[in-house]
C-alpha atoms as a PDB file:
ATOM      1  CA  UNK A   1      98.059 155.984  80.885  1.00  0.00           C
ATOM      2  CA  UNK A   2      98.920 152.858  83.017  1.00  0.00           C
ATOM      3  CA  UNK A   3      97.078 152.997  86.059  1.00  0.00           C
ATOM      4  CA  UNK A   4      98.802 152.624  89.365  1.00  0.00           C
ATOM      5  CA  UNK A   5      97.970 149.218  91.364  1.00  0.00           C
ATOM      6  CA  UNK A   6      97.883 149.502  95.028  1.00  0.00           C
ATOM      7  CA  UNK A   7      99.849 146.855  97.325  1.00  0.00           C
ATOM      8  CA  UNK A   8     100.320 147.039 101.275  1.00  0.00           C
ATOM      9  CA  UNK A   9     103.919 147.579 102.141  1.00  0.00           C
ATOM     10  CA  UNK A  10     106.181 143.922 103.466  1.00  0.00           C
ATOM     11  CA  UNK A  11     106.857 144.268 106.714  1.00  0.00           C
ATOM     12  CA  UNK A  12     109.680 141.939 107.815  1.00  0.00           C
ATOM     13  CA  UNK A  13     108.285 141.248 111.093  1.00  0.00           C
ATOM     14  CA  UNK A  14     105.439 139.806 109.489  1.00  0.00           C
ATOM     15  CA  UNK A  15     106.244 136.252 108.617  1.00  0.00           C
ATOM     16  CA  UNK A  16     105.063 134.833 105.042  1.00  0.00           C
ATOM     17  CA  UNK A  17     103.034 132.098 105.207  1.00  0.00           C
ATOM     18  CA  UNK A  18     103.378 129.234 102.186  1.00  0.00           C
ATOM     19  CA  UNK A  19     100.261 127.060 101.798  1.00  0.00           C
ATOM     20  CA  UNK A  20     102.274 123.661 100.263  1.00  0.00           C
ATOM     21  CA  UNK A  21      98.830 121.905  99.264  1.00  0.00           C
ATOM     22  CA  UNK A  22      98.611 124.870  96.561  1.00  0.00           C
ATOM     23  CA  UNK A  23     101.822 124.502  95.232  1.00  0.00           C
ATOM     24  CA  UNK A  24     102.718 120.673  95.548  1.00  0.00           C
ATOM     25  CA  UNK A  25     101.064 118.321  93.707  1.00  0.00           C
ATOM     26  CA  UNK A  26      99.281 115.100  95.502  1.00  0.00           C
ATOM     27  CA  UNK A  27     101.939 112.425  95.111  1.00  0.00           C
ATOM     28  CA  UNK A  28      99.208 109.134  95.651  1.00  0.00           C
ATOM     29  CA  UNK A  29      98.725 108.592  92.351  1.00  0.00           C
ATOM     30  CA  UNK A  30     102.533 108.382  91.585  1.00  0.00           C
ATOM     31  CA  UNK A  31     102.998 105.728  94.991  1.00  0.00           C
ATOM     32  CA  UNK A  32     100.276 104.257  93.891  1.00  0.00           C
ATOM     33  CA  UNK A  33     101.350 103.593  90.203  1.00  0.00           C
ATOM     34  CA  UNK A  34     104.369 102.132  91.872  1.00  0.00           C
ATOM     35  CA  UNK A  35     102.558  99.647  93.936  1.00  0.00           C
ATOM     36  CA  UNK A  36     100.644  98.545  91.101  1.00  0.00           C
ATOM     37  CA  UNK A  37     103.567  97.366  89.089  1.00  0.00           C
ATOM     38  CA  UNK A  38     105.297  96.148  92.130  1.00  0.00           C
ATOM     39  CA  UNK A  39     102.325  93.910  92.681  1.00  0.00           C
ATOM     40  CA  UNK A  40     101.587  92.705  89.453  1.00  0.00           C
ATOM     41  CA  UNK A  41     105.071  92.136  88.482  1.00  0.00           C
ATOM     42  CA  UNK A  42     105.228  89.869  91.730  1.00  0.00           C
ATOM     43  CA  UNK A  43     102.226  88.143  90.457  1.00  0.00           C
ATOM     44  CA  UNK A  44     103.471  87.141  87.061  1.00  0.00           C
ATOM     45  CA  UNK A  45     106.390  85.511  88.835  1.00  0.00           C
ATOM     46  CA  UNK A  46     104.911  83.797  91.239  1.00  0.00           C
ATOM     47  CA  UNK A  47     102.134  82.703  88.700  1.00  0.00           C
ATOM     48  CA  UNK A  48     104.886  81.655  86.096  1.00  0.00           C
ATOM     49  CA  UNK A  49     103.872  84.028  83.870  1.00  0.00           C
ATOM     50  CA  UNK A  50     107.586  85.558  83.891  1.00  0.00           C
ATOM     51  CA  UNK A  51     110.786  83.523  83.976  1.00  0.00           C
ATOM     52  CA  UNK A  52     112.402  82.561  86.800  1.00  0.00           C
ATOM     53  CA  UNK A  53     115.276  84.544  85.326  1.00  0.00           C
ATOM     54  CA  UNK A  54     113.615  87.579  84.992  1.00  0.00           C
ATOM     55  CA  UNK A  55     113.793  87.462  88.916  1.00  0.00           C
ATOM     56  CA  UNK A  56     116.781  89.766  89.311  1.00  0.00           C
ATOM     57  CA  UNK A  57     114.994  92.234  87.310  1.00  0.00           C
ATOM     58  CA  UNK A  58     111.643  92.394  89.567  1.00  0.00           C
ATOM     59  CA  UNK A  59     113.662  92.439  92.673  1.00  0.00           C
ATOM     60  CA  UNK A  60     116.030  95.396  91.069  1.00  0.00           C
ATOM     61  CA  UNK A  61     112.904  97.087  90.232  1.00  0.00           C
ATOM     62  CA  UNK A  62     111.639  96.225  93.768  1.00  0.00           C
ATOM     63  CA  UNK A  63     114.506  98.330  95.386  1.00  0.00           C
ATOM     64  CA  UNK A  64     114.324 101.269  92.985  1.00  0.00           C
ATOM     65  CA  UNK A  65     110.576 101.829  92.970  1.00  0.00           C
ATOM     66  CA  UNK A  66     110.141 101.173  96.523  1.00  0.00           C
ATOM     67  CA  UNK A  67     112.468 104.153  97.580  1.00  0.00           C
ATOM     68  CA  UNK A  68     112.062 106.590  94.767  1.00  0.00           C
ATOM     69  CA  UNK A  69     108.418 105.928  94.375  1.00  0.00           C
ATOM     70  CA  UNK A  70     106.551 104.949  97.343  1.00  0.00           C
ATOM     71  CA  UNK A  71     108.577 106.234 100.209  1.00  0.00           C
ATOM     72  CA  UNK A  72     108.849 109.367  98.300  1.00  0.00           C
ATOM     73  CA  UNK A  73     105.207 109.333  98.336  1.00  0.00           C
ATOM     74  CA  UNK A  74     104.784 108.418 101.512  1.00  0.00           C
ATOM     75  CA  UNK A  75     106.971 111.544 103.047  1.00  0.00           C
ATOM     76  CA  UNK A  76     104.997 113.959 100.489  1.00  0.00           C
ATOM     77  CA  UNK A  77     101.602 112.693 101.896  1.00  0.00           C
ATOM     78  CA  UNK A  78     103.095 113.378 105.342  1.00  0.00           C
ATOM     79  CA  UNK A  79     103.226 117.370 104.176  1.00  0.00           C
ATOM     80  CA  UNK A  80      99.463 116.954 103.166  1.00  0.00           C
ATOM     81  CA  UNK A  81      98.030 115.129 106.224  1.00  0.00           C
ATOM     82  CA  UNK A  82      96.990 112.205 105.062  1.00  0.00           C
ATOM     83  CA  UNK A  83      97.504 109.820 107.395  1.00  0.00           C
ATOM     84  CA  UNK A  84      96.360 106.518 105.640  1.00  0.00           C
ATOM     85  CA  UNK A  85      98.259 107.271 102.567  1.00  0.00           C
ATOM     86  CA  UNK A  86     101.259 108.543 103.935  1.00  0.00           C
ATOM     87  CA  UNK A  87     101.201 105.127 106.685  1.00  0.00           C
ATOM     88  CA  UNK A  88     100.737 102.462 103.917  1.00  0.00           C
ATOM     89  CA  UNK A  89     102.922 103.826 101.340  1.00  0.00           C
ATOM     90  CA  UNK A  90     106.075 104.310 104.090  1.00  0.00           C
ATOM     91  CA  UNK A  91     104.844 101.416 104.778  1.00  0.00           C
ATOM     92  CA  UNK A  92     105.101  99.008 101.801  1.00  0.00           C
ATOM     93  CA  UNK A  93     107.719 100.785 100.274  1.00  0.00           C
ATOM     94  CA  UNK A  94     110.002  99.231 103.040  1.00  0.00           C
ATOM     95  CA  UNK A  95     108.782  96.264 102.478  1.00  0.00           C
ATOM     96  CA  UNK A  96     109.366  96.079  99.054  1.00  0.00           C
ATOM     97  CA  UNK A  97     112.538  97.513  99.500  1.00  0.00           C
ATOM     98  CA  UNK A  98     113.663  94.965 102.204  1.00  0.00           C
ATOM     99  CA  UNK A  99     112.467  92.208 100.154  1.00  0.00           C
ATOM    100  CA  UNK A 100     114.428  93.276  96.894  1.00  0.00           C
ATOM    101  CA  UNK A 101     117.915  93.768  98.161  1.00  0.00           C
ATOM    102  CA  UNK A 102     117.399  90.434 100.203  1.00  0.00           C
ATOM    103  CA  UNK A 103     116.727  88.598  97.561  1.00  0.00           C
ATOM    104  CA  UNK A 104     119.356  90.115  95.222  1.00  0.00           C
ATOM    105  CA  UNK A 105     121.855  89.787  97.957  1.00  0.00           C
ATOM    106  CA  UNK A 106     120.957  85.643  98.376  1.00  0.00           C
ATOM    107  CA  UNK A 107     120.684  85.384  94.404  1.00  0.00           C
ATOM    108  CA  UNK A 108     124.277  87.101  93.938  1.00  0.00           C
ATOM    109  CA  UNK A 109     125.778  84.697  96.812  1.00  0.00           C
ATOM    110  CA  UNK A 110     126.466  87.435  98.907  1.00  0.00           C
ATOM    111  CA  UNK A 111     125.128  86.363 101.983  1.00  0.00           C
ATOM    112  CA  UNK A 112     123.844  82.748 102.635  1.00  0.00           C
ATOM    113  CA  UNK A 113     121.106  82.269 105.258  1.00  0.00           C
ATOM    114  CA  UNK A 114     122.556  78.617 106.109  1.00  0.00           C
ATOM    115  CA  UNK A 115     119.609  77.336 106.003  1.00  0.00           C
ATOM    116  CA  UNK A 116     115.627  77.288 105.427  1.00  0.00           C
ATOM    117  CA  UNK A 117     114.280  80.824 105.689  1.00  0.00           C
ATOM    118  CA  UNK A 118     110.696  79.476 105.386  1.00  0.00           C
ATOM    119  CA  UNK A 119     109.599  79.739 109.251  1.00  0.00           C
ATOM    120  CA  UNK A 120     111.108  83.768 108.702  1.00  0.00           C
ATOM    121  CA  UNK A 121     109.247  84.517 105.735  1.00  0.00           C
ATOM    122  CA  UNK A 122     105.895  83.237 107.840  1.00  0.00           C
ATOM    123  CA  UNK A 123     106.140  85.576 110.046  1.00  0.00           C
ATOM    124  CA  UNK A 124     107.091  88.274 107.866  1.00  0.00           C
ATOM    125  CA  UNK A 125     103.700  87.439 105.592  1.00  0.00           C
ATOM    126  CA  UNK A 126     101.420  87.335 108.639  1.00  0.00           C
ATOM    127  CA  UNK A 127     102.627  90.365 109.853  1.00  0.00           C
ATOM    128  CA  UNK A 128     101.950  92.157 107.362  1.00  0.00           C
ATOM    129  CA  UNK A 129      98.414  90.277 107.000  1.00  0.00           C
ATOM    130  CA  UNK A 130      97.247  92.151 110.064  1.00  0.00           C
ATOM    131  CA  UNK A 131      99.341  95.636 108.728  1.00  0.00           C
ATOM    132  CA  UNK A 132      96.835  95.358 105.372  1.00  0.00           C
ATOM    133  CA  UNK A 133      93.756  94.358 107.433  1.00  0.00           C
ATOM    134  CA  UNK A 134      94.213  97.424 109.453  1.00  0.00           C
ATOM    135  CA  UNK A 135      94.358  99.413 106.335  1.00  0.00           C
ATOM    136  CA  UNK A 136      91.531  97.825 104.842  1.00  0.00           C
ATOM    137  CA  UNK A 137      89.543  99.262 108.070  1.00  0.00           C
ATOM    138  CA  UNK A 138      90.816 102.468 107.353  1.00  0.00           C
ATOM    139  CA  UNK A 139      89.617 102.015 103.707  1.00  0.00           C
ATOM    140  CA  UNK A 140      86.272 101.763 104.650  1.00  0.00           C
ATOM    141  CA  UNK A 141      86.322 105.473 104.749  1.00  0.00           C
ATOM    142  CA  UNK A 142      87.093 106.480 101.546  1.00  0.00           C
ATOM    143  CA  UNK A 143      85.851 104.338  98.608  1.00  0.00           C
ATOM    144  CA  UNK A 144      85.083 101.514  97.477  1.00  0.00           C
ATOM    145  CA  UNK A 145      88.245 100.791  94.514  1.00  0.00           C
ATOM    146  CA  UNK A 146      90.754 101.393  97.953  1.00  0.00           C
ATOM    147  CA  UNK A 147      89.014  98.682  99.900  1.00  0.00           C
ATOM    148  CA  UNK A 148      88.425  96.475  97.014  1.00  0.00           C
ATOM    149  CA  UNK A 149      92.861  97.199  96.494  1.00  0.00           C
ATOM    150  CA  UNK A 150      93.523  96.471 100.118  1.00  0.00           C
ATOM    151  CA  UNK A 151      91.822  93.709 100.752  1.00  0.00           C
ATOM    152  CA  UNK A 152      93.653  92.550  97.703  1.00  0.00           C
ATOM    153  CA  UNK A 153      96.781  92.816  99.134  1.00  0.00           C
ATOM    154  CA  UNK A 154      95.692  91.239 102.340  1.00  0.00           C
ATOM    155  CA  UNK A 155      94.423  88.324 100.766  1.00  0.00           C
ATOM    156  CA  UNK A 156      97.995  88.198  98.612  1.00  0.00           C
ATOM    157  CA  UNK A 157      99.986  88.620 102.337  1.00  0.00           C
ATOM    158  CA  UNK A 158      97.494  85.667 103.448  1.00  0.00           C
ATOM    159  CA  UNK A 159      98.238  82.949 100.616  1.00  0.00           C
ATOM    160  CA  UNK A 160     102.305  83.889 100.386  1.00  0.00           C
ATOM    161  CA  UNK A 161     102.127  83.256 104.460  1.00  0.00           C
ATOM    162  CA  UNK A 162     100.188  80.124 103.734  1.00  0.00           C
ATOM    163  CA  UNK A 163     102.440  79.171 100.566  1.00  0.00           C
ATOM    164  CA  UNK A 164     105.717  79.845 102.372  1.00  0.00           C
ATOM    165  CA  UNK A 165     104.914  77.887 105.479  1.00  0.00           C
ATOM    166  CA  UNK A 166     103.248  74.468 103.444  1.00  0.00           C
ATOM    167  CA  UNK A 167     105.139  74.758 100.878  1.00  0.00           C
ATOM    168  CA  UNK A 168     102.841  74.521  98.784  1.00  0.00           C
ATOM    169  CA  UNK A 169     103.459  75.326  94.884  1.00  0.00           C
ATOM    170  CA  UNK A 170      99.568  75.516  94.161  1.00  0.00           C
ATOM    171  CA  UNK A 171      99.114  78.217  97.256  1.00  0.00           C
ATOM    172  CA  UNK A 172     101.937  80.239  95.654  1.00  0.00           C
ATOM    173  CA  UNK A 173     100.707  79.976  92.179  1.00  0.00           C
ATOM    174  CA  UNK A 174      97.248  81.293  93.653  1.00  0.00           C
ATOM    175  CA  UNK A 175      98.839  84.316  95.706  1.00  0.00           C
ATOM    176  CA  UNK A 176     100.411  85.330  92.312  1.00  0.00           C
ATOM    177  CA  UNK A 177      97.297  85.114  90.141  1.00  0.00           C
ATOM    178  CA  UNK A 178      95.648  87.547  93.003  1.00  0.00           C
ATOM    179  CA  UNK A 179      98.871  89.433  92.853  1.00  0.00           C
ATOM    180  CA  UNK A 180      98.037  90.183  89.318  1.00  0.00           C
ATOM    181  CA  UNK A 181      94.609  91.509  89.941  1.00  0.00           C
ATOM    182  CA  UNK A 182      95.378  93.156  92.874  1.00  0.00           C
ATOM    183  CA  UNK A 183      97.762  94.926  90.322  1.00  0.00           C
ATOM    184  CA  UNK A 184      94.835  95.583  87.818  1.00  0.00           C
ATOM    185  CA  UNK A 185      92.958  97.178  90.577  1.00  0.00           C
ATOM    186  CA  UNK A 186      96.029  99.357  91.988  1.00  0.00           C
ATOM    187  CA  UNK A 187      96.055 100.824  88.404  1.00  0.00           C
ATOM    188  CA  UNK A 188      92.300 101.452  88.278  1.00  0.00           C
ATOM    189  CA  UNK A 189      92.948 103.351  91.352  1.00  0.00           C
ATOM    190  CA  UNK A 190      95.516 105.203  90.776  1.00  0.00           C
ATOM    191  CA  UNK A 191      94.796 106.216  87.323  1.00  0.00           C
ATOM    192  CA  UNK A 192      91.299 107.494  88.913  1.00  0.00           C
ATOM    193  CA  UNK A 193      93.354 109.804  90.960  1.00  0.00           C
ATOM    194  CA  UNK A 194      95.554 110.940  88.580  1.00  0.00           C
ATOM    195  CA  UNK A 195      93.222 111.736  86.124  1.00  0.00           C
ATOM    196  CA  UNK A 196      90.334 113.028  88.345  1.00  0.00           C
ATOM    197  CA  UNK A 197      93.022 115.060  90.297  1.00  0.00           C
ATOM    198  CA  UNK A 198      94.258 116.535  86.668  1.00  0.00           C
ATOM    199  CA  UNK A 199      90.823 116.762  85.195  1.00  0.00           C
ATOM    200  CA  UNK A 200      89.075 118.194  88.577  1.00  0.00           C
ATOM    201  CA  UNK A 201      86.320 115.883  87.571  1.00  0.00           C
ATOM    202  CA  UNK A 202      85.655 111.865  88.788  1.00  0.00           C
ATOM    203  CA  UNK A 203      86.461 110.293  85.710  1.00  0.00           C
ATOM    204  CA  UNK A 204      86.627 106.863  86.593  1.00  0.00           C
ATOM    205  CA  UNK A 205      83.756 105.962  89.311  1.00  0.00           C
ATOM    206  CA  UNK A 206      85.225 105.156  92.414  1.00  0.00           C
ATOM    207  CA  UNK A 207      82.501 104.304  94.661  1.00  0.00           C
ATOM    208  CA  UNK A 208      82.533 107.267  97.403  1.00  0.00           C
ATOM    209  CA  UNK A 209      82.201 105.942 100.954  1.00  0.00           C
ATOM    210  CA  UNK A 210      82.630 109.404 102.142  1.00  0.00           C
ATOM    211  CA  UNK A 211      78.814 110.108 102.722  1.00  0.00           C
ATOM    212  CA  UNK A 212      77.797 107.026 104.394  1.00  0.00           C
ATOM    213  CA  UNK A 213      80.297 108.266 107.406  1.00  0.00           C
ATOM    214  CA  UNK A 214      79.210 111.528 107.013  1.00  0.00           C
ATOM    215  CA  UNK A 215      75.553 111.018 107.549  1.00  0.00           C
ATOM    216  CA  UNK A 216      76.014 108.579 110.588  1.00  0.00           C
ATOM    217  CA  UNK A 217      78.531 111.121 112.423  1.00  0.00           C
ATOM    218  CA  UNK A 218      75.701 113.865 111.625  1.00  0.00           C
ATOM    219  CA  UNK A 219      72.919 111.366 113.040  1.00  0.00           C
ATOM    220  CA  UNK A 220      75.495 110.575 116.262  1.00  0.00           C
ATOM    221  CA  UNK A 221      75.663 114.308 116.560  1.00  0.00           C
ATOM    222  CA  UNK A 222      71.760 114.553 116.558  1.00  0.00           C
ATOM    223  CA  UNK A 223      71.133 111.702 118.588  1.00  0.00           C
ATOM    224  CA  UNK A 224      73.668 112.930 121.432  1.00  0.00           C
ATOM    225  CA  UNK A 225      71.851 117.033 121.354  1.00  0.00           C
ATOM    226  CA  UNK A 226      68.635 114.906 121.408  1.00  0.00           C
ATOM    227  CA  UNK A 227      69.831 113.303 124.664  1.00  0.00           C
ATOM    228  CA  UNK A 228      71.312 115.978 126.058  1.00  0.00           C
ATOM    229  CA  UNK A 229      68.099 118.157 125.577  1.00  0.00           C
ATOM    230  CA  UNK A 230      65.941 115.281 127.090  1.00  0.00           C
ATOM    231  CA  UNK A 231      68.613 115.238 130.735  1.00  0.00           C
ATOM    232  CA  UNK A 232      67.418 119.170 130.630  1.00  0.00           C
ATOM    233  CA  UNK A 233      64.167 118.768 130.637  1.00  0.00           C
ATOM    234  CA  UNK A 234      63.923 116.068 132.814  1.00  0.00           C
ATOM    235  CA  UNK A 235      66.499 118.137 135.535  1.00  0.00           C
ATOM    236  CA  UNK A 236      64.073 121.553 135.169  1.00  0.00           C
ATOM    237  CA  UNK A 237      60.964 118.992 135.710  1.00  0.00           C
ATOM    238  CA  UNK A 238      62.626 118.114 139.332  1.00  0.00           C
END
């Protein structure tokens, strides 16, 4: 005899709350897998390592990744809360984006800039020098394969700011050679995540910074009831 399973009756007027982190998955890893190839294909070109040819193909790839993978990541991340994730992949993807259909569009001939662009793509570089620092700070939060990846990218935003305004063919063979490990450690991220997040278990060591800025907000926290308790004592002693 099938027993009888008791359930409280819907009520309409009751609204039904859906918890999103439990039925979404988190989308980093795939932004992040993006990135990587983004920056390491990048590197290869700038380092020679691909021919110049081949261009049209890492700028093509440049437009399709940066919109389908890392904005898309970014507006997930926005559902999740995370603030640094969802920031630097919104972030980067238009970047990426930007500089893949304006480099298509001068390689096609269908715009001409009438003139050098170098001055332009200075600023751009340097901008986005102090965009990566910023994340970097924020890095310092998490672990140590993020800030290690950042500070990657920073250094790459440096040297292509430095390379674009010299000149200099040495300077932009050196951004692309840290283009390409900056790459190698996007992918050591990201496959961390992936697989830790599918595994539930740390399988690639990331160096946890978590705890460092856990014990000096609890020793903050002490230091300020410490304080407090001492301005007490010393009022009740008047």
């Amino acid at each position: 005899m099938a027993s009888e399973k008791s359930s409280l009756p819907w009520n309409p007027e009751v609204p039904i709350k859906i918890n999103a982190h439990a039925t979404s998955a988190n989308s980093l890893a795939f932004g992040l897998f993006g990135f990587a190839t983004q920056v390491t294909l990048i590197g290869l070109l700038s380092a020679g390592l691909i021919e110049g040819s081949g261009a049209a193909i890492v700028f093509t790839f440049f437009v399709v990744t940066g919109v389908l993978q890392l904005i898309v990541a970014g507006i997930q991340l926005t559902g999740r809360g995370d603030l640094l994730g969802n920031t630097a992949m919104m972030t980067f993807g238009a970047y990426v984006t930007s500089l893949g259909v304006f480099n298509l569009l001068a390689m096609s001939g269908t715009i001409n800039p009438g003139g050098p662009t170098k001055d332009a793509m200075t600023a751009i570089f340097s901008l986005y020098t102090y965009v990566t620092f910023v994340f970097l700070i924020a890095a310092l939060k998490i672990n140590v394969a993020t800030v290690i990846n950042f500070a990657g990218v920073m250094l790459l935003f440096a040297l292509s700011a430095a390379g674009s305004h010299t000149g200099s063919a040495a300077i932009n063979t050196a951004s692309g050679w840290v283009g390409i490990f900056t790459g190698i450690s996007g992918y050591y991220a990201a496959t961390g995540l992936f697989l830790g997040e599918w595994f539930q278990y740390p399988v690639l060591p990331a160096g946890d910074l978590s705890g460092f800025w856990i014990r000096r907000a609890e020793r903050a926290r002490a230091g300020r009831v410490q304080s407090e308790a001492t301005i007490l004592v010393a009022r009740e002693s008047v």
